[in-house]
N, C-alpha and C. Protein backbone atom coordinates (compact mmCIF):
# COMPACT_ATOMS: atom_id res chain seq x y z
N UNK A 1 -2.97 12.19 -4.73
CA UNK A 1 -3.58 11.51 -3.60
C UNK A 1 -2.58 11.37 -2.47
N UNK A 2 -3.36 11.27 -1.22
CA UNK A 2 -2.43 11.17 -0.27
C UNK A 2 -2.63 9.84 0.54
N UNK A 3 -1.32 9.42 0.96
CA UNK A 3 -1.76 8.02 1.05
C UNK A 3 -1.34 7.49 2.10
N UNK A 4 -0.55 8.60 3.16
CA UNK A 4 0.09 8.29 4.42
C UNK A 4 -0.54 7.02 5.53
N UNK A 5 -1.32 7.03 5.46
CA UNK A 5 -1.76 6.11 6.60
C UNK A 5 -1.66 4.79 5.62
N UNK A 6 -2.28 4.81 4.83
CA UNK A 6 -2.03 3.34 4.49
C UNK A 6 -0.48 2.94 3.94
N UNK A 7 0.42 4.20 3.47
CA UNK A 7 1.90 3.60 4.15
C UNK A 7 1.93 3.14 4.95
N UNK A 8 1.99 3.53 6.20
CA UNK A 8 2.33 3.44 7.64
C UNK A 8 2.14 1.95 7.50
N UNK A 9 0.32 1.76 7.40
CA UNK A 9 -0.19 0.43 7.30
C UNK A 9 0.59 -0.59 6.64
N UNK A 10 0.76 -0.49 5.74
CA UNK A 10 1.81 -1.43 4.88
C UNK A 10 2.83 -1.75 5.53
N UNK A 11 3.77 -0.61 5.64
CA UNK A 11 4.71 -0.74 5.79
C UNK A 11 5.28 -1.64 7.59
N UNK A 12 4.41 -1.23 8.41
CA UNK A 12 4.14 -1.79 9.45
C UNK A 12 4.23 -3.20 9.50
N UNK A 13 3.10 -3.89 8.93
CA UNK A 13 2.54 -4.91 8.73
C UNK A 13 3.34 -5.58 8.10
N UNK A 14 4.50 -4.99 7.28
CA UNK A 14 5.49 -6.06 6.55
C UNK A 14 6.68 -6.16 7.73
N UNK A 15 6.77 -5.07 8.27
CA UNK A 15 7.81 -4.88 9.48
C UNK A 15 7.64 -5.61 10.70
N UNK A 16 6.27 -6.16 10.96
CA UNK A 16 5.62 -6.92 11.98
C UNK A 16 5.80 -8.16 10.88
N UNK A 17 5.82 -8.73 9.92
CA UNK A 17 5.60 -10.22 9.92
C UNK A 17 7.25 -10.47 9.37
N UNK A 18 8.16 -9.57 9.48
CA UNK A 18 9.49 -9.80 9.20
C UNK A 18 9.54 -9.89 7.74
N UNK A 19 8.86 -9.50 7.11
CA UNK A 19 9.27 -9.39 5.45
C UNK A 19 10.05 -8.48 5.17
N UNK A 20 10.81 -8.45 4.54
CA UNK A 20 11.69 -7.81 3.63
C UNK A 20 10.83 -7.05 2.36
N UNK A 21 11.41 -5.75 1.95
CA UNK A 21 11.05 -5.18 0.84
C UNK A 21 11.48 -6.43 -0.48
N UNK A 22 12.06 -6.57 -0.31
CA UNK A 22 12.75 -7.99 -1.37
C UNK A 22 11.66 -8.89 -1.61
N UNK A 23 11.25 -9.32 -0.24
CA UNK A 23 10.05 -10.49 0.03
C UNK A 23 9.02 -10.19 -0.57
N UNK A 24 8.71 -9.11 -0.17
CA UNK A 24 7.34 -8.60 -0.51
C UNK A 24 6.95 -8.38 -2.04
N UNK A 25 8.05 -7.60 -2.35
CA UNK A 25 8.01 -7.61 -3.75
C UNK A 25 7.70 -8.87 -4.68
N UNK A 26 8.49 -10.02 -4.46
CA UNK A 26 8.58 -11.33 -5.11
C UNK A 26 6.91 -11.90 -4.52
N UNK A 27 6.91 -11.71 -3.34
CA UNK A 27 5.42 -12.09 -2.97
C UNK A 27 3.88 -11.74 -3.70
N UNK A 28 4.11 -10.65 -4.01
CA UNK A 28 3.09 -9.63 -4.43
C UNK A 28 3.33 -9.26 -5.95
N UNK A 29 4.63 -8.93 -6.37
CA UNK A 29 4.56 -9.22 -8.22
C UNK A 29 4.67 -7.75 -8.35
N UNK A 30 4.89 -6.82 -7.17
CA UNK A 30 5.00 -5.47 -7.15
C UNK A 30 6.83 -5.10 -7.68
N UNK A 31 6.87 -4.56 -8.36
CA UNK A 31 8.38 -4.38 -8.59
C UNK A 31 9.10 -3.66 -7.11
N UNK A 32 10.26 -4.13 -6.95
CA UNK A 32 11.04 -3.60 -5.85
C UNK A 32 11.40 -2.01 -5.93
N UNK A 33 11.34 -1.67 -6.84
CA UNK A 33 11.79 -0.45 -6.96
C UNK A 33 10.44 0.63 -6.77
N UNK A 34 9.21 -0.11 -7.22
CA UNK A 34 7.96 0.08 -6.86
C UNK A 34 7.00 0.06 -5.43
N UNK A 35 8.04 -0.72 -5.13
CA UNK A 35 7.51 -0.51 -3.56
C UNK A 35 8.50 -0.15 -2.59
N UNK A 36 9.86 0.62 -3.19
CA UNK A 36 10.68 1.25 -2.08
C UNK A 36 10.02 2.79 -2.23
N UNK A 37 9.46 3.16 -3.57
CA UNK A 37 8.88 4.54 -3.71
C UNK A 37 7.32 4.64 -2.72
N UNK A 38 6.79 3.51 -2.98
CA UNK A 38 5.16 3.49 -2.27
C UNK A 38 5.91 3.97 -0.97
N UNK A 39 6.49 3.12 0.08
CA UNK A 39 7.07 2.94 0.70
C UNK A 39 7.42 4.73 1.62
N UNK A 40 8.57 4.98 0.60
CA UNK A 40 8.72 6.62 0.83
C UNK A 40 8.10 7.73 0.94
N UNK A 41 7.06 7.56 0.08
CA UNK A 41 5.49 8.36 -0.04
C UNK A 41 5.80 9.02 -1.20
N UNK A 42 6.84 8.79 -2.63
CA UNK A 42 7.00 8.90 -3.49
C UNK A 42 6.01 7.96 -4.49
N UNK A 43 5.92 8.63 -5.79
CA UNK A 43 5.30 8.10 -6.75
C UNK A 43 3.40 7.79 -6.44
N UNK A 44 2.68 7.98 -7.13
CA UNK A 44 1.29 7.52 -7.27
C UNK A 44 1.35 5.83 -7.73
N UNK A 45 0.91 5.30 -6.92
CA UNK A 45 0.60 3.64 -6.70
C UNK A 45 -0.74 3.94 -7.63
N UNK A 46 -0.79 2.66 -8.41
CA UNK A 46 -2.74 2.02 -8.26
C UNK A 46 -3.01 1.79 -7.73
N UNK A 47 -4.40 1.22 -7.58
CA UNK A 47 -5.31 0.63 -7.22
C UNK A 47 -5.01 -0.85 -6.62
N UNK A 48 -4.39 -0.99 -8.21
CA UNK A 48 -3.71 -2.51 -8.55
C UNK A 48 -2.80 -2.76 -7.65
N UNK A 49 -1.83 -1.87 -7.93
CA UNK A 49 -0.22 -1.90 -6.90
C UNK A 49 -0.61 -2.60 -5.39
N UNK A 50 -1.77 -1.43 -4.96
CA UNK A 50 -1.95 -1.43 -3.51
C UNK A 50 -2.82 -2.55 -2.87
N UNK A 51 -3.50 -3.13 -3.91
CA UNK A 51 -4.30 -4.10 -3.82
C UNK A 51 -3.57 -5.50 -3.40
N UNK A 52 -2.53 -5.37 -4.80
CA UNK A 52 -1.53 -6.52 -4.60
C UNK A 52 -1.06 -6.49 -3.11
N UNK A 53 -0.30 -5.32 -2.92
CA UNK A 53 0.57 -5.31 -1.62
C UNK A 53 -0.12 -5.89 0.03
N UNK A 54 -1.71 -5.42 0.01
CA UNK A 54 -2.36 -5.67 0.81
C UNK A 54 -2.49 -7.30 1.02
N UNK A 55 -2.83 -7.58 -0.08
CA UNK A 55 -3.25 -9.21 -0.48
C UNK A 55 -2.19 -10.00 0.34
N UNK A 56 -1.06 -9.94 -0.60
CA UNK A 56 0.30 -11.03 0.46
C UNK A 56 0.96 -10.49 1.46
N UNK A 57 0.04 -9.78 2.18
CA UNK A 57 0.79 -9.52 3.77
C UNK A 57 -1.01 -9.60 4.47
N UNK A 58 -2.06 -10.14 3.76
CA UNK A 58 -3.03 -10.80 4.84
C UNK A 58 -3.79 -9.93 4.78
N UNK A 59 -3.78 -8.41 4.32
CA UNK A 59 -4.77 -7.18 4.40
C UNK A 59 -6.22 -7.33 3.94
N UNK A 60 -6.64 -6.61 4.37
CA UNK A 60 -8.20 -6.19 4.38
C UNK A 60 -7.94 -4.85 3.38
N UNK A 61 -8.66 -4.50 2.07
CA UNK A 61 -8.23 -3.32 1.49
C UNK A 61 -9.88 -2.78 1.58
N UNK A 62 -10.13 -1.80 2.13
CA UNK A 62 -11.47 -0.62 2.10
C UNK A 62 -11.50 0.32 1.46
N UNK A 63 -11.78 0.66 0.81
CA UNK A 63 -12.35 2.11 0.24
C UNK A 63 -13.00 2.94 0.71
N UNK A 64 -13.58 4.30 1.24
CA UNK A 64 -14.30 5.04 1.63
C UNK A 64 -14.02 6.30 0.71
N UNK A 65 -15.55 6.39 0.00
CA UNK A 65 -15.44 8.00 -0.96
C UNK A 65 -16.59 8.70 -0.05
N UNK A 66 -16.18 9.89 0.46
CA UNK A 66 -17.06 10.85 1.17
C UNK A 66 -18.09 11.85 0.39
N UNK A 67 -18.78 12.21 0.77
CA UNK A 67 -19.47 13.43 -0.09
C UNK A 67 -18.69 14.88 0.38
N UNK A 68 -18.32 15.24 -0.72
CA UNK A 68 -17.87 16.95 -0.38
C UNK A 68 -19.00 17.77 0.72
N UNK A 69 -18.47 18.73 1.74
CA UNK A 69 -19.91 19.64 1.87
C UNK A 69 -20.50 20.50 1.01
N UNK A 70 -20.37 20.23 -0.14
CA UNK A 70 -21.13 20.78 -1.38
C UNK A 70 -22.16 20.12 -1.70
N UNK A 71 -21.60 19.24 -1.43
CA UNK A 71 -22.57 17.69 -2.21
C UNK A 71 -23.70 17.32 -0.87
N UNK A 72 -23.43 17.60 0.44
CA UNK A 72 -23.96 17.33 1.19
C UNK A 72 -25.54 18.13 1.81
């Protein structure tokens, strides 16, 4: 999966409220080492991971599944 924009998003949003990767981590229950990889665009996050991360920095988390043009 590709997950660039909602890096950006994250990562932004922790950079705008002055959190620290440190912070965030302890905030959210995400391991630090777990969210310097999200972070990088290394490693496959969950659901869970990303859910958490969204949660204690105030996020709105959406989903959108499209129909293939196969399916369409």
């Amino acid at each position: 999966m590709h997950f660039e924009n909602l890096i950006i998003s994250i990562k932004n949003r922790r950079e705008m409220l002055q959190v620290t990767q440190e912070m965030l981590a302890d905030l959210s229950g995400v391991g630090l080492r777990t969210l310097k990889q999200f972070e990088s665009g290394k490693g496959n996050p969950t659901v869970e991971t990303i859910t958490k991360l969204a949660d204690a920095l105030g996020m709105e988390l959406t989903f959108q599944i499209k129909k293939t043009e196969a399916e369409k």
